[in-house]
N, C-alpha and C. Protein backbone atom coordinates (compact mmCIF):
# COMPACT_ATOMS: atom_id res chain seq x y z
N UNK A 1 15.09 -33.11 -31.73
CA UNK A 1 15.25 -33.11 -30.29
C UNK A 1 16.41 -32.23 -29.86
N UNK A 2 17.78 -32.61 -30.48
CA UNK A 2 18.69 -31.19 -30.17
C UNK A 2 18.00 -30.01 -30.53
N UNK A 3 17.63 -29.80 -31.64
CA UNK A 3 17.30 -28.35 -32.01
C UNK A 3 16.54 -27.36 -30.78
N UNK A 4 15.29 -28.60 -29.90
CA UNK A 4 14.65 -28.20 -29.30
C UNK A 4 15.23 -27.96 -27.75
N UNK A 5 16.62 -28.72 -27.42
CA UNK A 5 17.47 -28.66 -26.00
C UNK A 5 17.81 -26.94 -26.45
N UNK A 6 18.88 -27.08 -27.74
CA UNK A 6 19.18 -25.51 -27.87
C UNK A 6 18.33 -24.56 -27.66
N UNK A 7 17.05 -24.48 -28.02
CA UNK A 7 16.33 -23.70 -28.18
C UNK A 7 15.93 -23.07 -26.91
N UNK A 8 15.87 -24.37 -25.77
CA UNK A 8 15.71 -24.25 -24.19
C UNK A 8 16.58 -23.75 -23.66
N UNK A 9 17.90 -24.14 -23.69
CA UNK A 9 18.41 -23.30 -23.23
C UNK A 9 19.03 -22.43 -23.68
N UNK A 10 18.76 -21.31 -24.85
CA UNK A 10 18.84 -20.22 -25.03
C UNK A 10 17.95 -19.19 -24.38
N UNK A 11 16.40 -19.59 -24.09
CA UNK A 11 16.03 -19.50 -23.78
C UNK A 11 15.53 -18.99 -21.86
N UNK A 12 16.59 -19.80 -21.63
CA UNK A 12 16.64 -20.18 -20.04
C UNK A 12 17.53 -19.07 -19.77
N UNK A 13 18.80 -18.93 -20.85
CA UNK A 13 19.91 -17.81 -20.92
C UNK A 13 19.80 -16.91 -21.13
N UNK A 14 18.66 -16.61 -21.82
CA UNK A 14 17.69 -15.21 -21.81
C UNK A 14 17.02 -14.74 -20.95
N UNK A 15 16.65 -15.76 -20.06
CA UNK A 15 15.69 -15.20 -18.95
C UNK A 15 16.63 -14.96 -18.26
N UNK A 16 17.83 -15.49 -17.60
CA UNK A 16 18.35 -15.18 -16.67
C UNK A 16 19.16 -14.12 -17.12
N UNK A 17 20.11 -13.57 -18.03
CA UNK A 17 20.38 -12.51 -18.65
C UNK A 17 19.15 -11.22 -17.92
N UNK A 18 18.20 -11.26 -18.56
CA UNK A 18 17.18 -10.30 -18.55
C UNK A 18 17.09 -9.74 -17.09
N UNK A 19 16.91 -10.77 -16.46
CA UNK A 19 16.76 -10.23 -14.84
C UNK A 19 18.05 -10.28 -14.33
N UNK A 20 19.03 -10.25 -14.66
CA UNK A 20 20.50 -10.01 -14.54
C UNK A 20 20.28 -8.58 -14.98
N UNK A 21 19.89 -8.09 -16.12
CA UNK A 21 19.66 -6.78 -16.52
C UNK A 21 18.97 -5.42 -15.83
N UNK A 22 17.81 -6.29 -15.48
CA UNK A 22 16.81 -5.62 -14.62
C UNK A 22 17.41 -5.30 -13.50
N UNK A 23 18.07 -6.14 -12.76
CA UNK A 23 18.59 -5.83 -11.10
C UNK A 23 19.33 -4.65 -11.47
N UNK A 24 20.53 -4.94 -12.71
CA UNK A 24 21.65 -3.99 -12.35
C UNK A 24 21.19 -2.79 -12.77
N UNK A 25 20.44 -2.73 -13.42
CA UNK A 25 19.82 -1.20 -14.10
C UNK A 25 19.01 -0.50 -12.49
N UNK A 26 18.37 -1.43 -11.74
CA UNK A 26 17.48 -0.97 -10.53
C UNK A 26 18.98 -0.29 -9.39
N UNK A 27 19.30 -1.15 -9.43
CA UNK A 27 20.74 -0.46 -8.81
C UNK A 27 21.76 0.84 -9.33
N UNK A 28 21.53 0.93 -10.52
CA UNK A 28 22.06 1.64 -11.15
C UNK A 28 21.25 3.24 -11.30
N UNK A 29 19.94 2.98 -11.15
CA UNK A 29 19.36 4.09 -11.41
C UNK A 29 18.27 3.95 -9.85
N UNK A 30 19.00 5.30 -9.14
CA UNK A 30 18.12 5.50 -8.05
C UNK A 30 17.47 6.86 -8.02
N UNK A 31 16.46 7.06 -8.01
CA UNK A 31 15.05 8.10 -8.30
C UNK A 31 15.96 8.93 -6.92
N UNK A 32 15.75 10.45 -7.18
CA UNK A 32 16.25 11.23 -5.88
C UNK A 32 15.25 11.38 -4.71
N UNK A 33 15.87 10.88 -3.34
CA UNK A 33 14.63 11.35 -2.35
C UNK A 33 14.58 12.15 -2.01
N UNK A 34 13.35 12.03 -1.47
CA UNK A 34 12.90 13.30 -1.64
C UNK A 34 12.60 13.41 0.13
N UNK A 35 13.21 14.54 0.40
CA UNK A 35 13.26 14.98 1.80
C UNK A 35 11.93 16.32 2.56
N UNK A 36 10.97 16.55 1.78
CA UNK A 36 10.09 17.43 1.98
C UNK A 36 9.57 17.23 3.06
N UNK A 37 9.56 15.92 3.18
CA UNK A 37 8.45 15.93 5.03
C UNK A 37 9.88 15.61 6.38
N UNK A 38 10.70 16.70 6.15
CA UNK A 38 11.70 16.75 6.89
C UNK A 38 11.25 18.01 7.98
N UNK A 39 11.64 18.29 9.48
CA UNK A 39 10.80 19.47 9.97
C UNK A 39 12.52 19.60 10.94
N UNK A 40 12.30 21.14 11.26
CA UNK A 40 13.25 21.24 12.14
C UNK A 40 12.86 21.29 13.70
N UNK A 41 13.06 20.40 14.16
CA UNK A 41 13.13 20.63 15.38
C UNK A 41 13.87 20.53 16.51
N UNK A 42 13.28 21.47 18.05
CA UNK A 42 14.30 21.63 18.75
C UNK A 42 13.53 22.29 19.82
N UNK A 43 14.41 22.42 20.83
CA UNK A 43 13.95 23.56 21.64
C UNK A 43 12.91 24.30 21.66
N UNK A 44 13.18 24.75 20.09
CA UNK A 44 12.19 26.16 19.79
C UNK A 44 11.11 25.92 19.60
N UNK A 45 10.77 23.92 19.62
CA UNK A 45 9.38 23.98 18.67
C UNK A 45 8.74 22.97 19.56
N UNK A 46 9.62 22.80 20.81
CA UNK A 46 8.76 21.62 22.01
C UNK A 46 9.14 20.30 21.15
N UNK A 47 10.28 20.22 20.35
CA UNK A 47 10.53 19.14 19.77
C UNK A 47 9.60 18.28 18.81
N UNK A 48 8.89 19.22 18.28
CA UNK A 48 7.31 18.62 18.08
C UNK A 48 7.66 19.00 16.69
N UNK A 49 7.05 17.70 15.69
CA UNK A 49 6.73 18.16 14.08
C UNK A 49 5.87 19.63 13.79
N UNK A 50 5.97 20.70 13.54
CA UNK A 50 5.59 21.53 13.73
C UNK A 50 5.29 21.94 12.29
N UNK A 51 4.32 22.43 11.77
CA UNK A 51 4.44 22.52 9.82
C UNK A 51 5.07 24.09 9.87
N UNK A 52 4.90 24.84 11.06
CA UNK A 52 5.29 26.03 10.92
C UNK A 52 7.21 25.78 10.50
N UNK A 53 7.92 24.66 10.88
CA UNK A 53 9.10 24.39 10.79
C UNK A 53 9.30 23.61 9.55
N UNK A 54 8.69 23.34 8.99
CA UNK A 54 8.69 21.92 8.02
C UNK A 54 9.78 23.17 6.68
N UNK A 55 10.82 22.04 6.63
CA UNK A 55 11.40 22.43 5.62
C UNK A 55 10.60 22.60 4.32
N UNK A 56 11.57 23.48 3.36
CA UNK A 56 10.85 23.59 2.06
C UNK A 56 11.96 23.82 0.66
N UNK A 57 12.37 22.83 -0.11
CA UNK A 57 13.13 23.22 -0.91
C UNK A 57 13.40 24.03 -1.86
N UNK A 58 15.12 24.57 -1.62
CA UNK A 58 15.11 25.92 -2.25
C UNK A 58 16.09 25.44 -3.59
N UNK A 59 16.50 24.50 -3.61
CA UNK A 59 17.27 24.10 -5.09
C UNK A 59 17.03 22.33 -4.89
N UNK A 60 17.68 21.97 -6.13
CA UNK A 60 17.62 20.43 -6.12
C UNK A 60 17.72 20.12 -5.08
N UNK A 61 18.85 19.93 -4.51
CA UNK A 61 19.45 19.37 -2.75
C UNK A 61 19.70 19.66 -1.94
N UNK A 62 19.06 21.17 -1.74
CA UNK A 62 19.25 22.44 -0.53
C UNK A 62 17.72 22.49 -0.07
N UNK A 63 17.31 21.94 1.28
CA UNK A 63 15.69 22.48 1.83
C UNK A 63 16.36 23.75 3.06
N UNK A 64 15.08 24.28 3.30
CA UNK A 64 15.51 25.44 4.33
C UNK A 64 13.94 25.89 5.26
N UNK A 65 14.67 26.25 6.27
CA UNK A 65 13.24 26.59 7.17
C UNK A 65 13.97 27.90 8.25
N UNK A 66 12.77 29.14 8.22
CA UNK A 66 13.28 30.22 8.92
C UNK A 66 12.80 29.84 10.16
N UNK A 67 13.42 30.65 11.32
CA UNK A 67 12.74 30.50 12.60
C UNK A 67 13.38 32.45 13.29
N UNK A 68 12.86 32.49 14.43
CA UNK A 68 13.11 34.23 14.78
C UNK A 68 14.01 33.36 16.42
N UNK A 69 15.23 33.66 16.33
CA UNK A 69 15.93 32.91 17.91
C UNK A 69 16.10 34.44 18.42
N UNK A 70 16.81 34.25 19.43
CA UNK A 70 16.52 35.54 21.06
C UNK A 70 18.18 34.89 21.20
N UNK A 71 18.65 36.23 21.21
CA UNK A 71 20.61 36.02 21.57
C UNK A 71 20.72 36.03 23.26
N UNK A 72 20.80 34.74 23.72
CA UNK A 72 20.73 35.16 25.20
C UNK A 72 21.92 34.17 25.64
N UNK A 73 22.42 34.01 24.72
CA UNK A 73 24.17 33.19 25.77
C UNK A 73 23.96 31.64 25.57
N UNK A 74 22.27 31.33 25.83
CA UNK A 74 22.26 30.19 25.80
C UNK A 74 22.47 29.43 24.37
N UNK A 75 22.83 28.37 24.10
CA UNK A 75 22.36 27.36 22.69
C UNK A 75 21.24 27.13 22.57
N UNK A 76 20.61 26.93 21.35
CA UNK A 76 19.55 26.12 20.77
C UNK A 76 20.10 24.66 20.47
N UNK A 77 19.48 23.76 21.19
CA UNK A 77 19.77 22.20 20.11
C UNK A 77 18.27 22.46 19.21
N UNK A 78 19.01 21.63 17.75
CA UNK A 78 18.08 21.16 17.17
C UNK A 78 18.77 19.74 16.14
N UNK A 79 17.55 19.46 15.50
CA UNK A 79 17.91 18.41 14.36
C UNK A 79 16.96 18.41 13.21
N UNK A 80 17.01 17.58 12.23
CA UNK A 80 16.26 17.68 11.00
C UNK A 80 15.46 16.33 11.12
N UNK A 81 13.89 16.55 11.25
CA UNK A 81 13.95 14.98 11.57
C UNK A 81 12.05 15.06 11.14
N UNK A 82 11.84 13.83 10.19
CA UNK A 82 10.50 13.97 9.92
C UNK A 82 9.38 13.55 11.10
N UNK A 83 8.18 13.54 10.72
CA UNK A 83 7.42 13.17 11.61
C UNK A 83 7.18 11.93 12.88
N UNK A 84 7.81 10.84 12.45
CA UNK A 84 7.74 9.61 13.07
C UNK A 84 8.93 9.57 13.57
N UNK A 85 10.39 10.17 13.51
CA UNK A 85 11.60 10.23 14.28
C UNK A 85 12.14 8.60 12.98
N UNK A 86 11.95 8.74 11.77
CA UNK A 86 12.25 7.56 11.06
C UNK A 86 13.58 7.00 11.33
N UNK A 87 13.92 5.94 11.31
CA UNK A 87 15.70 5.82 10.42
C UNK A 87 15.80 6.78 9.10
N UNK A 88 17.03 6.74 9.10
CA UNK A 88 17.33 7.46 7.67
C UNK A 88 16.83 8.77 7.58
N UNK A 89 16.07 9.26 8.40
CA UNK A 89 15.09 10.89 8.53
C UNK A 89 15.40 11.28 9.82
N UNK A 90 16.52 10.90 10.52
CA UNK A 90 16.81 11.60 11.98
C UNK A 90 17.90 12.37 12.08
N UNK A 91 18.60 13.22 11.43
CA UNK A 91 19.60 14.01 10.97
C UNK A 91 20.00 15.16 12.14
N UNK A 92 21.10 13.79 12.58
CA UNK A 92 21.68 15.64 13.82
C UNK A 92 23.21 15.07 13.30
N UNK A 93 24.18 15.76 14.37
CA UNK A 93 25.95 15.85 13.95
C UNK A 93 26.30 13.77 13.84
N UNK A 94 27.03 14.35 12.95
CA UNK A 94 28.08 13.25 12.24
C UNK A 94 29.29 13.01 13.33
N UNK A 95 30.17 13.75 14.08
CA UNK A 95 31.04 13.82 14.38
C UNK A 95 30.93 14.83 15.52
N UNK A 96 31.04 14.55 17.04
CA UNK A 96 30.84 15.37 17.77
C UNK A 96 31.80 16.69 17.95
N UNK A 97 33.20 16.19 18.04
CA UNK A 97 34.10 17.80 17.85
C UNK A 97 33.70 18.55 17.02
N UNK A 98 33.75 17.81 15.65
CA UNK A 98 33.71 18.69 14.47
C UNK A 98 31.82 19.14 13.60
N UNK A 99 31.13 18.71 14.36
CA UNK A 99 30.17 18.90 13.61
C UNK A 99 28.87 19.24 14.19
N UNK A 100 28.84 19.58 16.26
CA UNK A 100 28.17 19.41 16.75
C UNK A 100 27.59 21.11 17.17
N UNK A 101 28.66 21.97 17.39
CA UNK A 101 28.39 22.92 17.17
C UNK A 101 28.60 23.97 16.22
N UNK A 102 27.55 24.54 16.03
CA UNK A 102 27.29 24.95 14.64
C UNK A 102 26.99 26.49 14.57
N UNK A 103 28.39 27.50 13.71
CA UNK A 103 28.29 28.96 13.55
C UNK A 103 27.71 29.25 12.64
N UNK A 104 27.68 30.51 12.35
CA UNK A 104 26.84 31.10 11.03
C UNK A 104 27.45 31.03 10.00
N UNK A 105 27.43 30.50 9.04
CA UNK A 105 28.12 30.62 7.66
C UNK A 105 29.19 29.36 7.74
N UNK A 106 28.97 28.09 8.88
CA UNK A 106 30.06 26.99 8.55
C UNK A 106 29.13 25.72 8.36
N UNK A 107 29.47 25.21 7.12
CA UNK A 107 28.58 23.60 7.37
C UNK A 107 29.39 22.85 8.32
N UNK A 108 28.33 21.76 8.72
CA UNK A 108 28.95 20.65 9.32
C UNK A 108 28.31 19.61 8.59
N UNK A 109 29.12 18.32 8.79
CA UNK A 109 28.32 17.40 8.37
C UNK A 109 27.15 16.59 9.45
N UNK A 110 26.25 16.08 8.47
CA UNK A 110 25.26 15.37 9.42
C UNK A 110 24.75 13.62 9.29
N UNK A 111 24.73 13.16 10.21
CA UNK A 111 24.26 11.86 10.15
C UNK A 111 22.53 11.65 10.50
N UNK A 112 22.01 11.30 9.55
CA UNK A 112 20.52 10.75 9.72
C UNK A 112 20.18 9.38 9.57
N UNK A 113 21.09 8.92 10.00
CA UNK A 113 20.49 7.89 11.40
C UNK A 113 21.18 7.95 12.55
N UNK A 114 21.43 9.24 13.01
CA UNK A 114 21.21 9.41 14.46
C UNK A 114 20.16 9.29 15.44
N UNK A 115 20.39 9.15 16.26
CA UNK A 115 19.36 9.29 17.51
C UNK A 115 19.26 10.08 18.51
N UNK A 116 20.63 10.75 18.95
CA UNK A 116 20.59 11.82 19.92
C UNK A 116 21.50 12.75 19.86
N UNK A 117 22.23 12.76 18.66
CA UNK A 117 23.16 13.87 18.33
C UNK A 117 22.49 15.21 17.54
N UNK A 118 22.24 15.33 18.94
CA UNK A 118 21.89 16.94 18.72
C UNK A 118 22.82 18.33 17.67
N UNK A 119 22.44 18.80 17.52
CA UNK A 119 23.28 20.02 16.70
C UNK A 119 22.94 21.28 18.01
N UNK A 120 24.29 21.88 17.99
CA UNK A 120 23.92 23.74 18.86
C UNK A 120 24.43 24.43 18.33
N UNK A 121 23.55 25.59 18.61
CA UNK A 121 23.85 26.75 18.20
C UNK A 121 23.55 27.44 18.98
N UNK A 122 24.14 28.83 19.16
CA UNK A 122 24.16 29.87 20.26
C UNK A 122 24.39 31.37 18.86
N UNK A 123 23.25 31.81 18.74
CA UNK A 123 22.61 33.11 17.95
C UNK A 123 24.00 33.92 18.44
N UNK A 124 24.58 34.88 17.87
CA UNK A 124 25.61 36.03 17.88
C UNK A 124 24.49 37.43 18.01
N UNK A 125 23.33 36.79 17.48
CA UNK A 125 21.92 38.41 17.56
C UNK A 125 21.40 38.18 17.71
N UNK A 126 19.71 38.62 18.05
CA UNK A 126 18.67 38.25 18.12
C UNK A 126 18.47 38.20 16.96
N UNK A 127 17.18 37.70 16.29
CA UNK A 127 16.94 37.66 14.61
C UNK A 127 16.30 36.52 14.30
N UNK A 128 16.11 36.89 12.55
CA UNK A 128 15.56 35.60 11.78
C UNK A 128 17.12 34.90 11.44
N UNK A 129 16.64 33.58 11.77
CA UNK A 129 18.09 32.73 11.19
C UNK A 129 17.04 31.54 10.06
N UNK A 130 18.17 31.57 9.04
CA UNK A 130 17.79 30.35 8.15
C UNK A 130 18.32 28.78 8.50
N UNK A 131 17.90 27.78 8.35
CA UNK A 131 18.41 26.73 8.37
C UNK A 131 18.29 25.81 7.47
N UNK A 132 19.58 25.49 7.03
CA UNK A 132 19.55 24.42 5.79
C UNK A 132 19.95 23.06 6.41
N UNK A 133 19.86 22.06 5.34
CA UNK A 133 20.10 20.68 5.32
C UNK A 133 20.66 20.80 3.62
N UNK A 134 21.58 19.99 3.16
CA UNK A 134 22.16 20.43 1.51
C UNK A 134 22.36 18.55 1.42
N UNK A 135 21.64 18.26 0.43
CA UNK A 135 21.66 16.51 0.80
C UNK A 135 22.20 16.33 -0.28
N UNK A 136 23.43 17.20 -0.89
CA UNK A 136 23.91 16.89 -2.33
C UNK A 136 24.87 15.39 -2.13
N UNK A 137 25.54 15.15 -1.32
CA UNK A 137 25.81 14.08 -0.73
C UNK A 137 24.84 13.29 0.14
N UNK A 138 24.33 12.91 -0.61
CA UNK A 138 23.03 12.09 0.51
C UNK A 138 23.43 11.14 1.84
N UNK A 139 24.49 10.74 1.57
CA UNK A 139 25.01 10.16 2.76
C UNK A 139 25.67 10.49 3.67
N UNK A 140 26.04 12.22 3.32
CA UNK A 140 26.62 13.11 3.70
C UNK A 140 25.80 14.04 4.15
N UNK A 141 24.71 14.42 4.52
CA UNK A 141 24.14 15.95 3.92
C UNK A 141 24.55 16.69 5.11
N UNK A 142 24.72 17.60 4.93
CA UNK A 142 25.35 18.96 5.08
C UNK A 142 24.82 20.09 6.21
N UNK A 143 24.57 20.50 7.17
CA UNK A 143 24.00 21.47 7.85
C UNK A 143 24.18 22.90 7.94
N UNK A 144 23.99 23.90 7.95
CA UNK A 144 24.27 25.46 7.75
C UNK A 144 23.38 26.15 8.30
N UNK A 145 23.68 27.11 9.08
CA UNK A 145 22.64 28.33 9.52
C UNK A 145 23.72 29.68 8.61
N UNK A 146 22.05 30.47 8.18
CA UNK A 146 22.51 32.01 7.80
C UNK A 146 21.65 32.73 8.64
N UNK A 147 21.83 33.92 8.59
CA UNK A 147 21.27 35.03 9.37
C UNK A 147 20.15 35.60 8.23
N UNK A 148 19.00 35.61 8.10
CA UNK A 148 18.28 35.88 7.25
C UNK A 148 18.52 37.57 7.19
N UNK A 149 18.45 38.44 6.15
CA UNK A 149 19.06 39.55 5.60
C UNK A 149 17.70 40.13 5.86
């Protein structure tokens, strides 16, 4: 009869061990998301999921989408934001001084779970401009326009 208490609860100490194991390993190991059905929009696109805008990744944690802007004084708002306007997929400025308007060649940071923090930009040329999102900090990710070459 002892032999068989021990046996139980070694038993019992195993199971709970195990899924003690399982959680922390699930926590421990998170699969990278994946941001592909991310689209840029703005202004330029009637704010509308547009596939002509739909980002497309150019390294692990860098997506990018070209567009052709017109240098006319005014800003473009835009944001990074998938089809349904998700949580967690609504990516405009982090910080309004510092992150809201946006030059060529400076990141800012971005928050996606925003809701109405727009990003601007005001073109220096007419042209193709690139636009990134860099989600190497995922809780961070990153915003950048280049001037496509």
């Amino acid at each position: 009869m002892r032999l068989a208490k021990h046996i139980i609860g070694c038993a019992v100490a195993l199971s709970l061990l195990g899924g003690c194991a399982s959680n922390i390993l699930d926590e421990i190991y998170q699969p990278a998301a994946n941001h592909d059905d991310l689209y840029l929009r703005g202004a330029f696109t009637w704010w509308e999921a547009d596939e002509a805008f739909k980002v497309r990744q150019v390294s692990d944690d860098i997506y990018m989408v070209k567009t052709e802007l017109i240098a006319d004084g005014q800003p473009y708002e835009f944001r990074f934001v998938d089809k349904n306007w998700s949580a967690g997929s609504n990516c405009g400025y982090q910080n309004k001084a510092l992150d809201q308007v946006i030059v060529v060649n400076r990141p800012v940071v971005s928050n996606c779970d925003s809701t109405t923090e727009n990003f601007k930009f005001t073109p220096p040329d007419s042209g193709e401009y690139e636009f990134y999102i860099n989600f190497e900090q995922e809780n961070h990710p990153t915003v950048y326009i280049k001037k496509s070459v």
